[in-house]
N, C-alpha and C. Protein backbone atom coordinates (compact mmCIF):
# COMPACT_ATOMS: atom_id res chain seq x y z
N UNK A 1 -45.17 3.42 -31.87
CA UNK A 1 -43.82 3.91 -31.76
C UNK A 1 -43.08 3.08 -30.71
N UNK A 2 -41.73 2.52 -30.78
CA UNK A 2 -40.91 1.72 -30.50
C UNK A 2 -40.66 2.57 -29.38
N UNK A 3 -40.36 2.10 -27.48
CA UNK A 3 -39.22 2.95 -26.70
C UNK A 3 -38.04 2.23 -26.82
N UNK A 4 -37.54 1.68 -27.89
CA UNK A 4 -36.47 0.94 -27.94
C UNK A 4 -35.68 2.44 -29.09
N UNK A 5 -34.09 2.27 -28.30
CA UNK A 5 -33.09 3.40 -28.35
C UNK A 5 -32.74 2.86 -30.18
N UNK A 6 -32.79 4.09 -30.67
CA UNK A 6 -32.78 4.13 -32.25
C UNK A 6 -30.84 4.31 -32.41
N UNK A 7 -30.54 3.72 -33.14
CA UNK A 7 -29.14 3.98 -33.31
C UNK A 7 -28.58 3.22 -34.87
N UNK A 8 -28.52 4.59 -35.76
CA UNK A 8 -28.30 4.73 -37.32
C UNK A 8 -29.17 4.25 -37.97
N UNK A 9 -30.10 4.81 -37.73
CA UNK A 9 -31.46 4.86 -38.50
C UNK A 9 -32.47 3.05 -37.77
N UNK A 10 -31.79 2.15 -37.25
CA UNK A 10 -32.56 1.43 -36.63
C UNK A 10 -32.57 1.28 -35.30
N UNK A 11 -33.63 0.61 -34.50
CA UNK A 11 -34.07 0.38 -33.17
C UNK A 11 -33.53 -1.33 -32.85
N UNK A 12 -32.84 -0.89 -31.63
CA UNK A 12 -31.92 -2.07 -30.93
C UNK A 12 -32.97 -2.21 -29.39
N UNK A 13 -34.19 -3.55 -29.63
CA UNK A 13 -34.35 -3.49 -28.10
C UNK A 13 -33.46 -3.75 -27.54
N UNK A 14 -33.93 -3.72 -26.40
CA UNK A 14 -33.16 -3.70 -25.04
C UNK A 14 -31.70 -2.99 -25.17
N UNK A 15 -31.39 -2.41 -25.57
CA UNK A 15 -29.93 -1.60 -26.36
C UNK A 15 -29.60 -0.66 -24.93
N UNK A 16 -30.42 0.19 -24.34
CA UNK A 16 -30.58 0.68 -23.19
C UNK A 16 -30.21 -0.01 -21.77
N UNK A 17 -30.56 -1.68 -22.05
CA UNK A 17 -29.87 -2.32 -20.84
C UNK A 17 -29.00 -2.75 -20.86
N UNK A 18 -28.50 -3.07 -22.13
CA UNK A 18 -27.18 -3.61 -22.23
C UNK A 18 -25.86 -2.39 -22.35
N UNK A 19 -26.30 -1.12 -22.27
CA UNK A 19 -25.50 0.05 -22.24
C UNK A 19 -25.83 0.04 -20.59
N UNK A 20 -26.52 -0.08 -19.79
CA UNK A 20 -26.07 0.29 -18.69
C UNK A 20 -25.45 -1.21 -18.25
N UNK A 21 -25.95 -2.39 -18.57
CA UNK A 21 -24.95 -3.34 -17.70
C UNK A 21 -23.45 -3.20 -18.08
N UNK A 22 -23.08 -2.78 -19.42
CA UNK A 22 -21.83 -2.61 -20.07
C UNK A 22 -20.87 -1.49 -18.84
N UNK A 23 -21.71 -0.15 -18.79
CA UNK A 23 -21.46 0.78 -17.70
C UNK A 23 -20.62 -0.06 -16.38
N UNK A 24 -21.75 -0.47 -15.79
CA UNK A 24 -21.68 -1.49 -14.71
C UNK A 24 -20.24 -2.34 -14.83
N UNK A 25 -20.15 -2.73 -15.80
CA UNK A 25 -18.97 -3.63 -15.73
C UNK A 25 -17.86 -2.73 -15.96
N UNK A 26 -17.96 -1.97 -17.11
CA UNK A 26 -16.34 -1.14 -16.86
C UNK A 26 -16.50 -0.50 -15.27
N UNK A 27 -17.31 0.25 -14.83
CA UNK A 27 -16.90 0.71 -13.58
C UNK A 27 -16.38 -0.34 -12.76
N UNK A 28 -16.96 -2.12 -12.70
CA UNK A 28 -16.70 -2.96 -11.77
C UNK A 28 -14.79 -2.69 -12.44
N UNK A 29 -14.81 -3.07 -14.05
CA UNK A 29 -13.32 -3.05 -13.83
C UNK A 29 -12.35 -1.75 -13.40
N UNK A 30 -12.98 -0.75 -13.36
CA UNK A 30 -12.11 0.14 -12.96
C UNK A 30 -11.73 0.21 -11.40
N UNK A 31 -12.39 -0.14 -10.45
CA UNK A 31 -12.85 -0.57 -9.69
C UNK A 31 -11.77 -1.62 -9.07
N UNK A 32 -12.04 -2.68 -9.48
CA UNK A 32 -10.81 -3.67 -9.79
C UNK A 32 -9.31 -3.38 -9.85
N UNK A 33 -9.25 -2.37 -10.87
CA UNK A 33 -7.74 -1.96 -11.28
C UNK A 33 -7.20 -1.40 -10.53
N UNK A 34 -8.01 0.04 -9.67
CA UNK A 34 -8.29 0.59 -8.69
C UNK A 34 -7.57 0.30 -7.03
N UNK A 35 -8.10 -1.15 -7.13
CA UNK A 35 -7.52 -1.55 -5.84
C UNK A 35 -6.61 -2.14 -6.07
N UNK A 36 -6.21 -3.02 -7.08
CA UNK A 36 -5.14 -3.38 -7.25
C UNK A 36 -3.70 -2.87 -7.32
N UNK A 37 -3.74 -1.16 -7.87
CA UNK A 37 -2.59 -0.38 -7.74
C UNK A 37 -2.53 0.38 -6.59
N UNK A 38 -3.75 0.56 -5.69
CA UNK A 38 -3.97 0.51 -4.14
C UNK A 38 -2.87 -0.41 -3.28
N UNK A 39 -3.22 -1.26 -3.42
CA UNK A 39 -2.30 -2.81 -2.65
C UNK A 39 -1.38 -2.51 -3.43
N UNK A 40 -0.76 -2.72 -5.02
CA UNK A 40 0.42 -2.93 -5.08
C UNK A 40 1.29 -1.64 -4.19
N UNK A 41 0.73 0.05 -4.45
CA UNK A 41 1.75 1.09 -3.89
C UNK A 41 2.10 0.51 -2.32
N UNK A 42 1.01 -0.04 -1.55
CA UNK A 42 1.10 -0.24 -0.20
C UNK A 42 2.00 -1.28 0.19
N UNK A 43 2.11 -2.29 -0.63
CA UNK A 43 2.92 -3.44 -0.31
C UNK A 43 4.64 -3.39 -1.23
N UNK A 44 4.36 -2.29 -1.81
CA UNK A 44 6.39 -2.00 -2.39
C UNK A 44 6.41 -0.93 -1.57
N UNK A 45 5.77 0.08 -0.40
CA UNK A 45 6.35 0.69 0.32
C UNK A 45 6.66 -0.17 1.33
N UNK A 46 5.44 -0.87 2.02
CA UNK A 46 5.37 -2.19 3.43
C UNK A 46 7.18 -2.83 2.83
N UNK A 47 7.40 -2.79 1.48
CA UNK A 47 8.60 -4.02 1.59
C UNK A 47 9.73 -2.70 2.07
N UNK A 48 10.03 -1.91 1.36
CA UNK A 48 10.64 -1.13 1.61
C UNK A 48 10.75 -0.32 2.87
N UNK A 49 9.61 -0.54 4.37
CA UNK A 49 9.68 -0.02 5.74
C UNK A 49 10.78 -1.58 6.10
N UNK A 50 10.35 -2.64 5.78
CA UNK A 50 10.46 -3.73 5.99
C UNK A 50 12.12 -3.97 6.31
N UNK A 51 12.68 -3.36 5.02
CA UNK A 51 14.20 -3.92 4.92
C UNK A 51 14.77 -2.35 5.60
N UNK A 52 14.43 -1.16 5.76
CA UNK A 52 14.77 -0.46 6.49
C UNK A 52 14.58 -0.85 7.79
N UNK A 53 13.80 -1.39 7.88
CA UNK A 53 13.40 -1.96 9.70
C UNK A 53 14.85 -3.12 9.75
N UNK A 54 14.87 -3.91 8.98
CA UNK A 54 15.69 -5.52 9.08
C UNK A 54 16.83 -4.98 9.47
N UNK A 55 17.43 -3.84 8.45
CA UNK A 55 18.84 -3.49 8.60
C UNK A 55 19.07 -2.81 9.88
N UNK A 56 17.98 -2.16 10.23
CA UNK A 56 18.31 -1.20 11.70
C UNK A 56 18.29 -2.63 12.51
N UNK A 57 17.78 -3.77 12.91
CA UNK A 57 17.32 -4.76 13.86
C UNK A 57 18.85 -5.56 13.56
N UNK A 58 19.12 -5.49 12.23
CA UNK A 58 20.56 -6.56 12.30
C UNK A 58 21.69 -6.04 12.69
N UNK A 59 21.46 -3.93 12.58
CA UNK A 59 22.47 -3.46 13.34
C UNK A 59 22.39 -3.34 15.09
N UNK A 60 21.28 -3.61 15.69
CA UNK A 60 21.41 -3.72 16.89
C UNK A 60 21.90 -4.94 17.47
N UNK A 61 21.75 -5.94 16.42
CA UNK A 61 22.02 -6.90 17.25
C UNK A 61 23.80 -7.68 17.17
N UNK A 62 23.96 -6.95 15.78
CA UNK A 62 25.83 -7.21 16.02
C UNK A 62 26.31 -6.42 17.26
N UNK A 63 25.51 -4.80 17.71
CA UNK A 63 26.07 -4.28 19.17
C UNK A 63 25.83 -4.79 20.06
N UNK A 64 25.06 -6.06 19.75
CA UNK A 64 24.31 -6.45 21.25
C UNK A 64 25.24 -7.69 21.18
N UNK A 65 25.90 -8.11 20.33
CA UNK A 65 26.58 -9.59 20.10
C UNK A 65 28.38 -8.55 20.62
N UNK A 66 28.60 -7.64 20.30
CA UNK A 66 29.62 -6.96 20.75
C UNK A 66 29.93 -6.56 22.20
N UNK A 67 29.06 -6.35 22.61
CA UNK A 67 28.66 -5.65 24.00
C UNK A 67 29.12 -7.06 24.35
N UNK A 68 28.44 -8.09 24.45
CA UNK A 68 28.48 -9.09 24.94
C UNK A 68 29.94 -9.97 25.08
N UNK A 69 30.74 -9.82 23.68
CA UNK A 69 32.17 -9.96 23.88
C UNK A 69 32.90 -9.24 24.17
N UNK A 70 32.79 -7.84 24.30
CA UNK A 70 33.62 -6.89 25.42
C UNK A 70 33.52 -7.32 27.03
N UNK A 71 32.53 -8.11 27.28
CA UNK A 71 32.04 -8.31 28.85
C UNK A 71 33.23 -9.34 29.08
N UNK A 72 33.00 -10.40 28.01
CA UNK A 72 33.90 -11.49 28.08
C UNK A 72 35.40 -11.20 27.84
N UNK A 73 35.61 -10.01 27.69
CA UNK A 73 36.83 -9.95 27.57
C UNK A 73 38.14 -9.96 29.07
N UNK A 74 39.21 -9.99 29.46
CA UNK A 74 39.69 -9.74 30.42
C UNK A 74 39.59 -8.33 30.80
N UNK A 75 39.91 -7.83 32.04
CA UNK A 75 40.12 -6.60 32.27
C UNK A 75 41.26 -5.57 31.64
N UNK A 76 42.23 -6.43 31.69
CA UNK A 76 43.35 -5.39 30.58
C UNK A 76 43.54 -4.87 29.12
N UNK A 77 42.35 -6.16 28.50
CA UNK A 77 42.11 -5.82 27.02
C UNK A 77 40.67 -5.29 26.82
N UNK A 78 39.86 -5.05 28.16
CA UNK A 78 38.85 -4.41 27.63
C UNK A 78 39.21 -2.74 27.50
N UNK A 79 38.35 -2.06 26.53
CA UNK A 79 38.28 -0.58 26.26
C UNK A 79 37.97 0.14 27.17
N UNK A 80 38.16 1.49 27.81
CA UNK A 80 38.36 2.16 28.74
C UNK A 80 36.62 2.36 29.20
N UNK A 81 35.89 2.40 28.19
CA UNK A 81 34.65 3.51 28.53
C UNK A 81 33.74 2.14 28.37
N UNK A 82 32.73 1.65 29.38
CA UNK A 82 31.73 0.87 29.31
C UNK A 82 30.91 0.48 28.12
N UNK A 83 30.23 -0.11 27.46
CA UNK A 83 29.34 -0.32 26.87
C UNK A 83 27.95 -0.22 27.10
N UNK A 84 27.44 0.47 26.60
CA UNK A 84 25.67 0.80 26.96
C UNK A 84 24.68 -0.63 26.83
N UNK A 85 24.00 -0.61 27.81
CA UNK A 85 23.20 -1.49 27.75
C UNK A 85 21.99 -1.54 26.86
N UNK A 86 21.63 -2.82 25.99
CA UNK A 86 20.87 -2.42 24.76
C UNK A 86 19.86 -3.02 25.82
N UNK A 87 18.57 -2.62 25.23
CA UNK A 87 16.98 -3.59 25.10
C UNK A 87 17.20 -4.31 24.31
N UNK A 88 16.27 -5.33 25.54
CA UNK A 88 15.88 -6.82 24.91
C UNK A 88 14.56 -7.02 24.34
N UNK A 89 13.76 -5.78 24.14
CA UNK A 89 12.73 -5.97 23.57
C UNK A 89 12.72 -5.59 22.32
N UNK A 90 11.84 -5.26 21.73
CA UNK A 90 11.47 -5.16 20.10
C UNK A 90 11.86 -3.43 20.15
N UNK A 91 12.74 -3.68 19.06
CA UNK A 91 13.34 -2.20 19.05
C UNK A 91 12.38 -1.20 18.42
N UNK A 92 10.92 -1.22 17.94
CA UNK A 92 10.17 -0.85 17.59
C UNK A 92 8.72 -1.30 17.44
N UNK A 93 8.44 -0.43 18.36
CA UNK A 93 6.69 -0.64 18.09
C UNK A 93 5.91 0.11 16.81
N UNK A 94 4.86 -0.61 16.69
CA UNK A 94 3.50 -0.75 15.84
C UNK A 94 3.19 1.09 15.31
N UNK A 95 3.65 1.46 16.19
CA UNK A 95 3.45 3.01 15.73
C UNK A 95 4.13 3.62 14.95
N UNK A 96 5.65 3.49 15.27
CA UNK A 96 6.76 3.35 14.39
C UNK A 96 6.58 3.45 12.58
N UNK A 97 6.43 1.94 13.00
CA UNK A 97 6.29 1.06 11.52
C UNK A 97 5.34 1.60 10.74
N UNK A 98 4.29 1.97 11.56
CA UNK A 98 3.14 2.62 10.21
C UNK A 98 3.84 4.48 9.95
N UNK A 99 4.43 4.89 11.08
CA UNK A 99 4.73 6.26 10.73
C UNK A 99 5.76 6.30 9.51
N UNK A 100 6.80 5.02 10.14
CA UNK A 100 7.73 4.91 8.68
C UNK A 100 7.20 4.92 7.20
N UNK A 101 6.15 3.87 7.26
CA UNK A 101 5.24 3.47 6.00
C UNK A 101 4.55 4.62 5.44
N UNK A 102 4.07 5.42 6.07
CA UNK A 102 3.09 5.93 6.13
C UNK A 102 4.50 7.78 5.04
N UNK A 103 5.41 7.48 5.74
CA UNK A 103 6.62 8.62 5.33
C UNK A 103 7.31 7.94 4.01
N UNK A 104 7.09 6.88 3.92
CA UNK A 104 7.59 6.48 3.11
C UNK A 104 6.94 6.44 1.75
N UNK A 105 5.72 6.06 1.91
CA UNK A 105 4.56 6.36 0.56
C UNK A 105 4.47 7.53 -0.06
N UNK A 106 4.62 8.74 1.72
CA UNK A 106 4.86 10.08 0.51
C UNK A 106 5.85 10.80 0.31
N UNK A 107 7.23 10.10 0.70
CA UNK A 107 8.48 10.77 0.47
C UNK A 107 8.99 9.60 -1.41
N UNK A 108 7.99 8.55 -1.38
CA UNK A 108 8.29 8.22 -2.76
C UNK A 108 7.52 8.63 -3.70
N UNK A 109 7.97 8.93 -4.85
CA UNK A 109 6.92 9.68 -6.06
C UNK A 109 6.24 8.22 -6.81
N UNK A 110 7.10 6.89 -6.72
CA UNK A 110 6.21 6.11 -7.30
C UNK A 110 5.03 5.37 -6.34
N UNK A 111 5.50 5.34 -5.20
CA UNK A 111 4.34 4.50 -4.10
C UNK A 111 3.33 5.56 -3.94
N UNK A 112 3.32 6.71 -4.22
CA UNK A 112 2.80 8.01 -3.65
C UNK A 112 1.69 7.53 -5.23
N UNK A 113 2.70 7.89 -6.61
CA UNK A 113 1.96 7.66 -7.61
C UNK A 113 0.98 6.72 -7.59
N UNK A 114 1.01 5.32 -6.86
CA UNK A 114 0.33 4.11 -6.95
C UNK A 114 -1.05 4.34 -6.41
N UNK A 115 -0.11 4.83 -5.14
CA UNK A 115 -1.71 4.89 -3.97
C UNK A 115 -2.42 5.65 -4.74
N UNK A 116 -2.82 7.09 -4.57
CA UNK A 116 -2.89 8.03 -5.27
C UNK A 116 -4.06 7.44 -6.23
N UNK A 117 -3.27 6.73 -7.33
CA UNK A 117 -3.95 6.81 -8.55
C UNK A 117 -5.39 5.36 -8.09
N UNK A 118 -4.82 5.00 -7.15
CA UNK A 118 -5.22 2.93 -6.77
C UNK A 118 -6.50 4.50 -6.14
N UNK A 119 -6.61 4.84 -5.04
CA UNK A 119 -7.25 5.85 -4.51
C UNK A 119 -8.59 6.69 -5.58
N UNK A 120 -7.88 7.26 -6.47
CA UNK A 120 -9.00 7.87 -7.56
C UNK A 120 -9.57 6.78 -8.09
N UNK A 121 -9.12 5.43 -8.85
CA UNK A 121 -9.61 5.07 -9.80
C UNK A 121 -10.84 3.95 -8.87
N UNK A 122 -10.90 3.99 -7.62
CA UNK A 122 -11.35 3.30 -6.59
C UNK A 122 -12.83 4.09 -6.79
N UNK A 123 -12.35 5.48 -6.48
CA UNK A 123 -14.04 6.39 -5.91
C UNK A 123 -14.11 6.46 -7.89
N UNK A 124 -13.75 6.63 -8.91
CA UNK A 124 -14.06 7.17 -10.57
C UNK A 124 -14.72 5.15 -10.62
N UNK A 125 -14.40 4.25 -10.28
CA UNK A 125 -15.58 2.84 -10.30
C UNK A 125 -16.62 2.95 -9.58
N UNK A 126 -16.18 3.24 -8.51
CA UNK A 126 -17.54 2.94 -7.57
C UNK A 126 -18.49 4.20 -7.61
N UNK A 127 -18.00 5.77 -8.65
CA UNK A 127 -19.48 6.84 -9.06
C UNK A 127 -19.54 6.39 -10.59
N UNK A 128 -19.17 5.45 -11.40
CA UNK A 128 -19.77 4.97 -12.65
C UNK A 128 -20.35 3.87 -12.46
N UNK A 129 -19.84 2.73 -11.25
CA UNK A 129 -21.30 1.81 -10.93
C UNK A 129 -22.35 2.28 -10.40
N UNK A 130 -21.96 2.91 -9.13
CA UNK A 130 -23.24 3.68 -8.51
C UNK A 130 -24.25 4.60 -9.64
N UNK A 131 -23.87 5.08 -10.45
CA UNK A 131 -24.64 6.54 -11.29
C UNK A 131 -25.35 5.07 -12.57
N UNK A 132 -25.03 3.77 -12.52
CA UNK A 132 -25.31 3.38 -13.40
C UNK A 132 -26.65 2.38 -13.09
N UNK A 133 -26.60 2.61 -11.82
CA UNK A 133 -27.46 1.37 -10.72
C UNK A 133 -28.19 2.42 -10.73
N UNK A 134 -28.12 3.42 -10.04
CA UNK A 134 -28.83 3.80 -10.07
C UNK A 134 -29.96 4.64 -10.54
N UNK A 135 -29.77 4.50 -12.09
CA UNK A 135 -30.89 5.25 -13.37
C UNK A 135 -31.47 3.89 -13.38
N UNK A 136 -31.33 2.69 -13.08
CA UNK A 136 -32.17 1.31 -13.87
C UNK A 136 -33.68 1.80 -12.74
C-alpha cells in the first residue's frame, strides 16, 4: 500500500510536499502583500503629517520675515502693539510628528483601512507559513 496522497481515484507521490511547499508560498505571498499595504498606509499618512507640518513651518516663517520688517520700520509707521518674539528653533519636535502621524492614521478611514488590513494580512502569512513548517 502506497503513503502517497490518493486524489480521484489515483496516487500523486510526493503530492503531500508539494501541497505544503505551495502553503508556504501563498502564506510567503500574503505575507508580502501584508507589508506592503503596511508601508503604503504609513507613508500616505507620513506624506500627509508632512505637508501639514510644511504649511504650519511656512506660516511661521512669513511672521518671522514680518516681525522682522516691522522692526525695520520707522517709529511713526510702526503699529502700536509690539510683535512677539518667534523661536529660532525647530517649531516641532520628534514627539509631535509621530503624535500627528500617529492621529492621523486613525482619524483617516483609508490610512486606518491600509494599516489595519497591511497589520492582519501580516500575522494571517506568517500563521499559514508557520502552521505549514511546522507539520513537515
Amino acid at each position: 500500500m502506497s503513503t502517497a496522497p490518493c486524489f480521484r481515484g489515483g496516487c500523486i507521490p510526493g503530492a503531500a510536499k508539494m501541497y505544503r511547499e505551495l502553503c508556504v508560498l501563498i502564506g510567503a505571498g500574503i505575507l508580502t502583500i501584508g507589508i506592503l499595504l503596511l508601508v503604503l498606509g504609513l507613508v500616505g499618512a507620513s506624506i500627509e503629517v508632512y505637508v501639514q507640518l510644511q504649511s504650519a513651518i511656512v506660516q511661521q516663517l512669513v511672521q518671522q520675515q514680518l516681525a522682522a520688517i516691522r522692526e525695520q520700520l520707522p517709529a511713526i509707521i510702526r503699529p502700536g502693539e509690539e510683535p512677539s518674539s518667534m523661536e529660532s528653533g525647530p517649531p516641532f519636535d520628534s514627539m509631535d510628528i509621530f503624535t500627528s502621524l500617529i492621529g492621523t492614521v486613525i482619524g483617516s478611514p483609508l490610512w486606518l483601512t491600509l494599516t489595519l488590513g497591511g497589520v492582519v494580512l501580516i500575522y494571517l502569512g506568517l500563521f499559514v507559513t508557520h502552521r505549514q513548517v511546522s507539520r513537515r
